[in-house]
Protein backbone atom coordinates (compact mmCIF):
# COMPACT_ATOMS: atom_id res chain seq x y z
CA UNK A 1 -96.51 -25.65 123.21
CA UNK A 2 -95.35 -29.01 122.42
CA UNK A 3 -92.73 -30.96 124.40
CA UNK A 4 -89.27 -32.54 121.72
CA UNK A 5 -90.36 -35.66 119.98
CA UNK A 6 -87.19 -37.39 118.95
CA UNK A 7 -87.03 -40.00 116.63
CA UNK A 8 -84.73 -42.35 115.77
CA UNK A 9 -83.09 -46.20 115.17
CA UNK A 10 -81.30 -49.03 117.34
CA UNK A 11 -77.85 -48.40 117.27
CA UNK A 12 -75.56 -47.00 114.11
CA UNK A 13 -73.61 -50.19 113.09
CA UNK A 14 -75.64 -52.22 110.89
CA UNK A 15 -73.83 -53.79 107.28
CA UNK A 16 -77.12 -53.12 104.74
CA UNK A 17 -76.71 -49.18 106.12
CA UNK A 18 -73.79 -49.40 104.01
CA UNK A 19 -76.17 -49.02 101.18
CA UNK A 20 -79.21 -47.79 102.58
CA UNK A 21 -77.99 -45.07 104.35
CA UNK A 22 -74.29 -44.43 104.72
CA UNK A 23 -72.55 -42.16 101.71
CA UNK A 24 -70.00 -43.67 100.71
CA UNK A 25 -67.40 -40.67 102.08
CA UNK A 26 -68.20 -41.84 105.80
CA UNK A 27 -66.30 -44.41 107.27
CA UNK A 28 -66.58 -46.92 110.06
CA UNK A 29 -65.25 -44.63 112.13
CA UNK A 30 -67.48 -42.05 111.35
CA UNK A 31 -70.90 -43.45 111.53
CA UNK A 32 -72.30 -41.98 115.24
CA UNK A 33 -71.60 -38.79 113.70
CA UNK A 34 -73.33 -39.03 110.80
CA UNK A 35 -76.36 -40.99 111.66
CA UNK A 36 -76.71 -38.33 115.19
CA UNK A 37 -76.96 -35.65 112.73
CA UNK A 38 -79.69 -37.59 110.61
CA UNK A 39 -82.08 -38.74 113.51
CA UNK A 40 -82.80 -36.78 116.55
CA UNK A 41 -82.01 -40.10 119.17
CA UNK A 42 -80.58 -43.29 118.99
CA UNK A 43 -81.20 -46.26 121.45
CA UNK A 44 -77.79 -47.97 122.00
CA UNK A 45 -78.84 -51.64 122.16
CA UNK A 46 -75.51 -53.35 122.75
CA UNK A 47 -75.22 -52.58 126.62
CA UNK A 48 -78.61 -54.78 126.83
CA UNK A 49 -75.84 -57.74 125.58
CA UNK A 50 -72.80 -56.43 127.27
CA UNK A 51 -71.12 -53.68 128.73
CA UNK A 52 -69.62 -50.59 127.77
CA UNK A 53 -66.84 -48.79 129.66
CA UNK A 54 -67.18 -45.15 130.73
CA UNK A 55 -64.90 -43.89 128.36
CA UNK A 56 -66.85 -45.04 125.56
CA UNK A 57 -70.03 -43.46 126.93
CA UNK A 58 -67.98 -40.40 127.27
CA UNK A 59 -66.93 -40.80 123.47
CA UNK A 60 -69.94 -41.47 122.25
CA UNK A 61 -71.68 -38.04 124.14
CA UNK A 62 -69.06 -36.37 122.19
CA UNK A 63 -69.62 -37.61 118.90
CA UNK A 64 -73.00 -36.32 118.84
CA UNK A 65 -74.30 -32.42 118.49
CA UNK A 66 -76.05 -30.87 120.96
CA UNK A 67 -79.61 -31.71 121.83
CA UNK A 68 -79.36 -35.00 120.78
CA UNK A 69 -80.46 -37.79 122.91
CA UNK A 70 -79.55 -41.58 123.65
CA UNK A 71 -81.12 -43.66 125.01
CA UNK A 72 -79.99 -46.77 126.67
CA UNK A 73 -80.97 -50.66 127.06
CA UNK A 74 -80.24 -51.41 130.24
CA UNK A 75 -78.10 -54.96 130.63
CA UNK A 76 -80.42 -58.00 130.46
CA UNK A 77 -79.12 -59.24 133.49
CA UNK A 78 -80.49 -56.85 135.69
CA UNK A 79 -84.59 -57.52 134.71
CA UNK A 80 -83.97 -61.82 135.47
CA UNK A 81 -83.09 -61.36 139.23
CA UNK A 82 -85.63 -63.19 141.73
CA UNK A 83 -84.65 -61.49 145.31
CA UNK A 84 -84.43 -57.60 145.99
CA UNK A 85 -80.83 -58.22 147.24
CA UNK A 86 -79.80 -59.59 143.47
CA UNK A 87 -82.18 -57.22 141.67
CA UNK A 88 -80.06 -54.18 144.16
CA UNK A 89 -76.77 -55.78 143.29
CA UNK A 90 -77.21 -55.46 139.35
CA UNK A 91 -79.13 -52.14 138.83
CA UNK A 92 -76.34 -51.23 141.02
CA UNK A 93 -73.95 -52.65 138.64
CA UNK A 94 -75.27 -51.15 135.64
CA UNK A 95 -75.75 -47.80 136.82
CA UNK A 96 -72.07 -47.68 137.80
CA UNK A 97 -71.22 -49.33 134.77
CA UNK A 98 -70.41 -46.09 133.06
CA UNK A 99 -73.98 -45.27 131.71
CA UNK A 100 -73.86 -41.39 133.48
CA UNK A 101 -70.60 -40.50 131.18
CA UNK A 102 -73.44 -39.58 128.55
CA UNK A 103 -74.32 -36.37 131.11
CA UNK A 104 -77.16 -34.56 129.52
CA UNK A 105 -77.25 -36.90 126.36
CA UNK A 106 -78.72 -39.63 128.05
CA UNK A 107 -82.50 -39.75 127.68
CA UNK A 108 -83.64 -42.52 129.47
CA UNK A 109 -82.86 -45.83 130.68
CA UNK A 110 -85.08 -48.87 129.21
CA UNK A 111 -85.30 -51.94 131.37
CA UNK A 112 -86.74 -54.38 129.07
CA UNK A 113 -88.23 -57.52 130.87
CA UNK A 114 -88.58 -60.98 129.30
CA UNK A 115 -91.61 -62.30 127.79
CA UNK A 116 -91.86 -64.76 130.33
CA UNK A 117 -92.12 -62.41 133.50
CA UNK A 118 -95.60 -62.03 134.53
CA UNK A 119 -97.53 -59.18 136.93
CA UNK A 120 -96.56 -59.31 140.10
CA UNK A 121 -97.32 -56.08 142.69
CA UNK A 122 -94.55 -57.15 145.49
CA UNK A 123 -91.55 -57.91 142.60
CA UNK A 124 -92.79 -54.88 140.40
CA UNK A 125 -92.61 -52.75 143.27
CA UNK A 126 -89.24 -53.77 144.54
CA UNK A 127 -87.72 -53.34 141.48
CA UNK A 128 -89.24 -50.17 140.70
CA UNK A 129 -88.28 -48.51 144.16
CA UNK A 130 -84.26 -49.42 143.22
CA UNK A 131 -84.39 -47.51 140.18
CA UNK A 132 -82.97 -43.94 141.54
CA UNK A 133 -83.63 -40.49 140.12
CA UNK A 134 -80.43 -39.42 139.52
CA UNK A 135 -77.09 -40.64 139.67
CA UNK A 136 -73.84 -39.29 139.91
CA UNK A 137 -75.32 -35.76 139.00
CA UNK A 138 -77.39 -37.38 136.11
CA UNK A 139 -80.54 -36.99 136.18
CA UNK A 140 -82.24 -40.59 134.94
CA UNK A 141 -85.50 -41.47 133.75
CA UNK A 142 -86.67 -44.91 133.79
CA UNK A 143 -88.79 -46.61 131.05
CA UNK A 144 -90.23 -50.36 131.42
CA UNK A 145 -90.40 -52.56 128.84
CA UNK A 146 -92.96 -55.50 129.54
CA UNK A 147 -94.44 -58.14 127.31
CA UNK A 148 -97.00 -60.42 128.86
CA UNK A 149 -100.57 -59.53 129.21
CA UNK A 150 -100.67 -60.20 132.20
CA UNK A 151 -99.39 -56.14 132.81
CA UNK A 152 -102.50 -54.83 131.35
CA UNK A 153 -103.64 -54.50 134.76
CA UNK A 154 -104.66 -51.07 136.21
CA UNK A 155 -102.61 -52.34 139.01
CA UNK A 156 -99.35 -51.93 137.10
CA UNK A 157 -100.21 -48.83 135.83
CA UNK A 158 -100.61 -47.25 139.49
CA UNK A 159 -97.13 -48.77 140.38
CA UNK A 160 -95.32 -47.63 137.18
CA UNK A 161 -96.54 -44.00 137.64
CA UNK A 162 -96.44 -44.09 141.52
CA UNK A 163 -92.56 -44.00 140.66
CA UNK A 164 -92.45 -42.16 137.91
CA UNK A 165 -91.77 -44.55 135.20
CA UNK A 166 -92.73 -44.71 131.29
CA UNK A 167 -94.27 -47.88 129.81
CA UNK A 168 -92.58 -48.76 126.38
CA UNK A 169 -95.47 -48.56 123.91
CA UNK A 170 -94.34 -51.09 121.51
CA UNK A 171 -96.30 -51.20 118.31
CA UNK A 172 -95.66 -55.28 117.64
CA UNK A 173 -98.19 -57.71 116.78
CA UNK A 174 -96.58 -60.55 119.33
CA UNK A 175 -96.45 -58.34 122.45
CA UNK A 176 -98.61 -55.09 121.73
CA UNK A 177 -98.44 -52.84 124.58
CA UNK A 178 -101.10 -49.69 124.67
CA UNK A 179 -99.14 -45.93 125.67
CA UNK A 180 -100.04 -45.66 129.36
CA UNK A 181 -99.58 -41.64 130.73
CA UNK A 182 -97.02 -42.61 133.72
CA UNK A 183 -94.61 -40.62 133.31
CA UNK A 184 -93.39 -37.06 132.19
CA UNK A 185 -92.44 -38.78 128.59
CA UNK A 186 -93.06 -41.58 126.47
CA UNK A 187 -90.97 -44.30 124.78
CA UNK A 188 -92.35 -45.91 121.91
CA UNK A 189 -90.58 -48.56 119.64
CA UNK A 190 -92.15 -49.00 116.49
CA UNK A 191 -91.60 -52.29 114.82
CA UNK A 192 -93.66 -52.97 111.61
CA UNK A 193 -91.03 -51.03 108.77
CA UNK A 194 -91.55 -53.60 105.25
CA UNK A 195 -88.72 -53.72 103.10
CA UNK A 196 -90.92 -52.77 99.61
CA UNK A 197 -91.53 -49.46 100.85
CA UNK A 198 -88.82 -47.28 100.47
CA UNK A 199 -89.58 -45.56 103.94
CA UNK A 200 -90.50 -48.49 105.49
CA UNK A 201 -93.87 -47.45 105.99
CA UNK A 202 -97.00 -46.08 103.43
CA UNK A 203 -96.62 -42.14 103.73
CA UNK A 204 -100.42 -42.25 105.24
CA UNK A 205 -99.51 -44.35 107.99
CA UNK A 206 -96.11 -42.21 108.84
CA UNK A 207 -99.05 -39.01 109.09
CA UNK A 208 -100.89 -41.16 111.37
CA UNK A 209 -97.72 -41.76 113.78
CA UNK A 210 -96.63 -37.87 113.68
CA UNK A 211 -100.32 -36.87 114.49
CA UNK A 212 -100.47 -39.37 117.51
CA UNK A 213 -96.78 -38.35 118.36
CA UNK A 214 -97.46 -34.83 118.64
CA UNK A 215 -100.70 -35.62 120.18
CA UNK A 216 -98.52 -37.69 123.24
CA UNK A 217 -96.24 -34.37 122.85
CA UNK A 218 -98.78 -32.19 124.19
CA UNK A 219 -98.25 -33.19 127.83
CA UNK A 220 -95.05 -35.04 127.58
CA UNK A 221 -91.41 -35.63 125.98
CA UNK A 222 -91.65 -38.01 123.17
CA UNK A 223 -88.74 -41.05 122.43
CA UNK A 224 -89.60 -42.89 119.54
CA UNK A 225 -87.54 -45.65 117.57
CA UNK A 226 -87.75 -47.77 114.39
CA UNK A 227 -86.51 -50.90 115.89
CA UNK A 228 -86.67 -54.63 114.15
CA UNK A 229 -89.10 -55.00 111.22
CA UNK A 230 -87.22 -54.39 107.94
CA UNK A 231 -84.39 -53.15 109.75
CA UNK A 232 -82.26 -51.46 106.30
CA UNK A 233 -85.00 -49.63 106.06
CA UNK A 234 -85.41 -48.11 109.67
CA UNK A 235 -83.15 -45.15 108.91
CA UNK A 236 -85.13 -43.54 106.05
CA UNK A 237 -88.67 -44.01 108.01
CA UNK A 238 -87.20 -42.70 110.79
CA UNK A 239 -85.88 -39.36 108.77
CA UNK A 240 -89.11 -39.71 107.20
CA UNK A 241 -90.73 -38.99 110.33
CA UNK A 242 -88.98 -36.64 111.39
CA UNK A 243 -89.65 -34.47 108.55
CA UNK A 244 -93.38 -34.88 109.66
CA UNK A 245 -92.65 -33.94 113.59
CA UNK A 246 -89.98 -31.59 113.31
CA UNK A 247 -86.44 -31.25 114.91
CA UNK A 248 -86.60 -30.50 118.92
């Protein structure tokens, strides 16, 4: 038996969805609802930027039908601290921040690291140990997003599933990272759409990612997103895929 894949986009608020992807009956307004319908999870970028209040999580969990999933970028802030004290203080922050309003919507938490941030065991293992298993009732789930090579070190791996993190598989040519098995799902963000192909992607290589999706599937709950490339066209190869994978 297979565990959900769901696949999706960054956000819902982009103008060239207007025309790519948005009838013309839905409104502003109306967008989360429609596009939560279309894709089967959405990573909410904006909170890596700023924050959102806990009403608005709230309103967004609403907006969306049941067995959907979000998942969330956690604020950029938090993944540039240098002592544990800081690093406690804003993961602190964030988590309070509202995030838990999402309840049983929320898949998991990515805390995306800058490109400059290189391997280290004693700051990768402080961090890691602040990131709590639940909160507020909610159960979280923690994915890392890293981009130096420096992490392709077994060393990192051991830490990262030691506490029960993912590793963001992220299929980009200026920071490829491989899928690591850490953790009881994985998070994939999928970055090479072109804007000549009407799904973003040739149909052979959208068979390739389903059969390597349902292969991750087999021991673990799959995230995957259509994020950058040819952006206007993220929504189709995302729906594309989906028809591949199937709805959880």
């Amino acid at each position: 038996m297979l565990h959900p894949v769901r696949v999706g986009i960054g956000g819902w608020n982009f103008e060239p969805w207007r025309e790519t992807f948005y009838p013309p009956e839905v409104k502003k307004a109306g967008e989360l609802a429609y596009a939560s319908r279309q894709v089967t999870a959405i990573e909410i970028n904006s909170t890596f930027y700023r924050g959102q209040s806990e009403a608005t999580f709230a309103k967004w969990a609403d907006e969306t039908p049941e067995g959907f999933r979000f998942t969330v970028k956690a604020h950029r802030a938090t993944t540039i601290r240098k002592t544990v004290e800081d690093m406690r203080s804003s993961v602190g922050m964030f988590l309070d921040g509202g995030v838990t309003a999402l309840g049983e919507r929320l898949g998991a938490i990515n805390w995306q690291f800058p490109d400059t941030r290189k391997f280290d065991t004693d700051y990768f293992g402080a961090f890691l140990s602040l990131l709590p298993p639940e909160h507020k009732g909610v159960r979280l789930r923690h994915a890392i997003e890293v981009r130096n090579d420096t992490f392709r070190d077994e060393a990192f791996t051991d830490l990262v599933r030691k506490h029960g993190c993912a590793v963001v598989f992220a299929d980009d040519p200026d920071w490829p990272m491989p899928d690591l098995e850490t953790a009881d799902f994985a998070y994939a963000r999928l970055q090479q759409t072109r804007s000549d192909l009407e799904a973003g992607y040739e149909a052979g290589e959208l068979d390739a990612w389903a059969k390597t999706l349902k292969g991750w599937a087999k021991k673990r709950e799959v995230f995957a997103f259509f994020i950058a490339g040819a952006k206007e066209r993220n929504p189709a190869a995302a729906k594309a895929l989906i028809s591949r994978v199937g709805r959880p």
